[in-house]
Every structure is written in C-alpha cells, then in structure tokens.
C-alpha atoms as a PDB file:
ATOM      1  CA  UNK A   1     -63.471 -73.862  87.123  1.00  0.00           C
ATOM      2  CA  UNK A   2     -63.163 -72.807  83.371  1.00  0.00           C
ATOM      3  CA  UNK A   3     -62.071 -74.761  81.235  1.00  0.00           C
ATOM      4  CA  UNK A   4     -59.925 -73.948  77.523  1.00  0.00           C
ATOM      5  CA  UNK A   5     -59.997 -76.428  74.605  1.00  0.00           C
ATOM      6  CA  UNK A   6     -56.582 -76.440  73.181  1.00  0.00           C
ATOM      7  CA  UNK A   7     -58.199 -75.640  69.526  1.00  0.00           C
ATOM      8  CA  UNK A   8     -59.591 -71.693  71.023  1.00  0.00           C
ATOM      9  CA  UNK A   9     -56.456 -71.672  72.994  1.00  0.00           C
ATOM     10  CA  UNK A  10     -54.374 -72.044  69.743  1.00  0.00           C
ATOM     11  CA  UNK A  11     -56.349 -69.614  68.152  1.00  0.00           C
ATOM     12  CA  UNK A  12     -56.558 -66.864  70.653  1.00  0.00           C
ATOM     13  CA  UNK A  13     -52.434 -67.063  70.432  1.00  0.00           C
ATOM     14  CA  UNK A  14     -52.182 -67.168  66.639  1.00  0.00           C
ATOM     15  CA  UNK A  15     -54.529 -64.188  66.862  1.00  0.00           C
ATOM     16  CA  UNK A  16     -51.795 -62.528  69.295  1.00  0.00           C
ATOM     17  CA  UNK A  17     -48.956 -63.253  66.883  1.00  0.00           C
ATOM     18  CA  UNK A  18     -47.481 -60.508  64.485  1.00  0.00           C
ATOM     19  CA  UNK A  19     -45.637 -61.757  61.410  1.00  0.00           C
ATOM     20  CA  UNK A  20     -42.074 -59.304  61.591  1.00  0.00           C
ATOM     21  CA  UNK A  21     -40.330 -59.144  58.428  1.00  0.00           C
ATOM     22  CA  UNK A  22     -36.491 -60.054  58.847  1.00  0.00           C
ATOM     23  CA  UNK A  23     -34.392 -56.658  58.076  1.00  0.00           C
ATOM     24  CA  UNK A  24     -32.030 -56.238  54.798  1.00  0.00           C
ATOM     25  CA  UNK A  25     -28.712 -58.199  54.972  1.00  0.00           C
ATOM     26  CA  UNK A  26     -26.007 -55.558  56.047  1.00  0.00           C
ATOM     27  CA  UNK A  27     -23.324 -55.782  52.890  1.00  0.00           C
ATOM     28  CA  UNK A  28     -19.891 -55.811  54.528  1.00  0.00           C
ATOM     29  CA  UNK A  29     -17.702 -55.550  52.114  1.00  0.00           C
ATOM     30  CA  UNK A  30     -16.174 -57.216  48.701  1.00  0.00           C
ATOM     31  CA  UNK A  31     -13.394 -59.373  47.499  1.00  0.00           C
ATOM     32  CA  UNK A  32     -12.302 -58.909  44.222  1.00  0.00           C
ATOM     33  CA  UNK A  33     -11.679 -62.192  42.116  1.00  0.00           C
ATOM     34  CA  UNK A  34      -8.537 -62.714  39.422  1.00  0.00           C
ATOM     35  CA  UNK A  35     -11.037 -62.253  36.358  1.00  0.00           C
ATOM     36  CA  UNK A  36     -12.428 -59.118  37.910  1.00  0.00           C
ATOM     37  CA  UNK A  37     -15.480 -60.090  39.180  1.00  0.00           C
ATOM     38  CA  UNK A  38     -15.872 -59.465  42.772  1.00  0.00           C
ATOM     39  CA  UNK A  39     -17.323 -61.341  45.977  1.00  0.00           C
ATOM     40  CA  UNK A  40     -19.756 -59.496  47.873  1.00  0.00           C
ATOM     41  CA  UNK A  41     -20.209 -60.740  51.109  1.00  0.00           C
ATOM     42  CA  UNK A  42     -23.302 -60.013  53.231  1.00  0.00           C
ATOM     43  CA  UNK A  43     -24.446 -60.544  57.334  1.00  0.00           C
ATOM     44  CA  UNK A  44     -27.904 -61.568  57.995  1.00  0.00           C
ATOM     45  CA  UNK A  45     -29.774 -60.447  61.012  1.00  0.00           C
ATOM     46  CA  UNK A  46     -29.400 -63.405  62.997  1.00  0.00           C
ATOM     47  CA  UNK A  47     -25.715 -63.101  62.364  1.00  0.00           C
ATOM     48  CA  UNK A  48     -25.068 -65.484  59.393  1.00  0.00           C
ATOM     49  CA  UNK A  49     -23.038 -64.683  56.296  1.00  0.00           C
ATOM     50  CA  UNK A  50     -24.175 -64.534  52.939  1.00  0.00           C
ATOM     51  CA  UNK A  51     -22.092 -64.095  49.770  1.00  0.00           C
ATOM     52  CA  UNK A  52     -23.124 -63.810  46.020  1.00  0.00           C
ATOM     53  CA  UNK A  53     -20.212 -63.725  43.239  1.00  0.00           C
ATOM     54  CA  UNK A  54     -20.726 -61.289  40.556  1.00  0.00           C
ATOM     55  CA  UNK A  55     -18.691 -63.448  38.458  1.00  0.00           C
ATOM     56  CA  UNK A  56     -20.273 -67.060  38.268  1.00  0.00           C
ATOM     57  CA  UNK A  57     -23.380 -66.293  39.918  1.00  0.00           C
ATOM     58  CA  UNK A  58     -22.884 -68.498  42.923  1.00  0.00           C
ATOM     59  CA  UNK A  59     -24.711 -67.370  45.896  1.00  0.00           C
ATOM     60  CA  UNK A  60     -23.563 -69.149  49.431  1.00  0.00           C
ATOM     61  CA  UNK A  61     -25.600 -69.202  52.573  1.00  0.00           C
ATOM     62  CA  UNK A  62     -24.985 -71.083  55.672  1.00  0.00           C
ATOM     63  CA  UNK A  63     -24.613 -70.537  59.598  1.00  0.00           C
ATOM     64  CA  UNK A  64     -20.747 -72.206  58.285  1.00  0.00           C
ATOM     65  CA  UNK A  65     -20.073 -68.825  56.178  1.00  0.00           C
ATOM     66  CA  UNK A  66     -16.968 -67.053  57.153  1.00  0.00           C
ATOM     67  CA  UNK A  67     -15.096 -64.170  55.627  1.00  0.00           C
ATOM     68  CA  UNK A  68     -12.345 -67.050  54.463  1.00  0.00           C
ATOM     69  CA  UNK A  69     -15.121 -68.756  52.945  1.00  0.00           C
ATOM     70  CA  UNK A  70     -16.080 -65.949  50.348  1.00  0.00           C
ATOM     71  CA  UNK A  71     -11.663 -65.530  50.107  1.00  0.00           C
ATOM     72  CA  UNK A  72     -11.171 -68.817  48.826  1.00  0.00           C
ATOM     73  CA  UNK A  73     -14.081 -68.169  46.461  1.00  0.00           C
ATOM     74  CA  UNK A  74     -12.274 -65.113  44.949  1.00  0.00           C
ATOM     75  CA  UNK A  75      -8.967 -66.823  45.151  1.00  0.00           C
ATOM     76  CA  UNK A  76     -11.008 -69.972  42.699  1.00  0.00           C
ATOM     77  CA  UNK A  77     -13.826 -68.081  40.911  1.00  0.00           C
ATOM     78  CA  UNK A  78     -11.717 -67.467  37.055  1.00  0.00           C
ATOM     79  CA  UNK A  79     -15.145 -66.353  36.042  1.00  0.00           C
ATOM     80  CA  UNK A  80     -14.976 -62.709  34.565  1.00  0.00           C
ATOM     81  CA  UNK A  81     -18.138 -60.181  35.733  1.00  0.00           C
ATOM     82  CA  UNK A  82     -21.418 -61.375  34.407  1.00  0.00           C
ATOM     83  CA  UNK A  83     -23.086 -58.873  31.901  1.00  0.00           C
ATOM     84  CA  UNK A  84     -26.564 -57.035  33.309  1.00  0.00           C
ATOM     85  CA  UNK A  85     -29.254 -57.591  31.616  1.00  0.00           C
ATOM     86  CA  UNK A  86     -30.768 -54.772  29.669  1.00  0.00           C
END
C-alpha cells in the first residue's frame, strides 16, 4: 500500500497547474452621452459587462451589467469628455 501525505499531494498538483491569463475585454460598442462624452461598453470573457464613461470617469463592473445599464448612464452622465493627458 502507498501512502500520499496531503502536503506532497498538494504540491505535485500546484506543480501541474498553469496560471492562464484572462483574454482582452471584447469592446461592443458606445453610447454617446448629452455633453458628448460617450459610454463605452465592454464584455468580459466569462460573459460579464464592463463599461467606462469617457465623460466622468466612472468605470462599472458587475455580473448585474446590462446594455440598459451603461443607457441610463449616458441618458444621466452631463459630464462633457475628459481632456487626455499630455
């Protein structure tokens, strides 16, 4: 009979494990706001949405995120386009 302690059993896995980086968001698309700013709205690769305003700078993440989500946004957001830095 052979017998494993748990410790070189936990080891031998992590050994076996291989970190894989999560891909790029896929940008879907953008919603313009009333000040000109727009909405940019994102889909993560576990199928989440993401969406960063180019206006006030919020950035939203949840598995909650819908397309309406980053609408409303626009629709609210009076914020005009943030200047790049240079």
């Amino acid at each position: 009979m052979t017998v494993t302690s748990i410790a070189a059993f936990a080891a031998a896995a992590a050994a076996e494990a291989v970190y894989v980086s999560p891909t790029a968001p896929t940008f879907l698309g953008s919603i313009p706001t009333g000040a000109g700013a727009d909405v940019h709205i994102y889909q993560d690769s576990d199928g989440s949405l993401s969406s960063t305003c180019t206006g006030c700078g919020e950035y939203a993440w949840t598995l909650l995120v819908t397309p309406e989500f980053a609408q409303e946004h626009a629709a609210a957001c009076l914020r005009p386009p943030r200047r790049l830095a240079a």
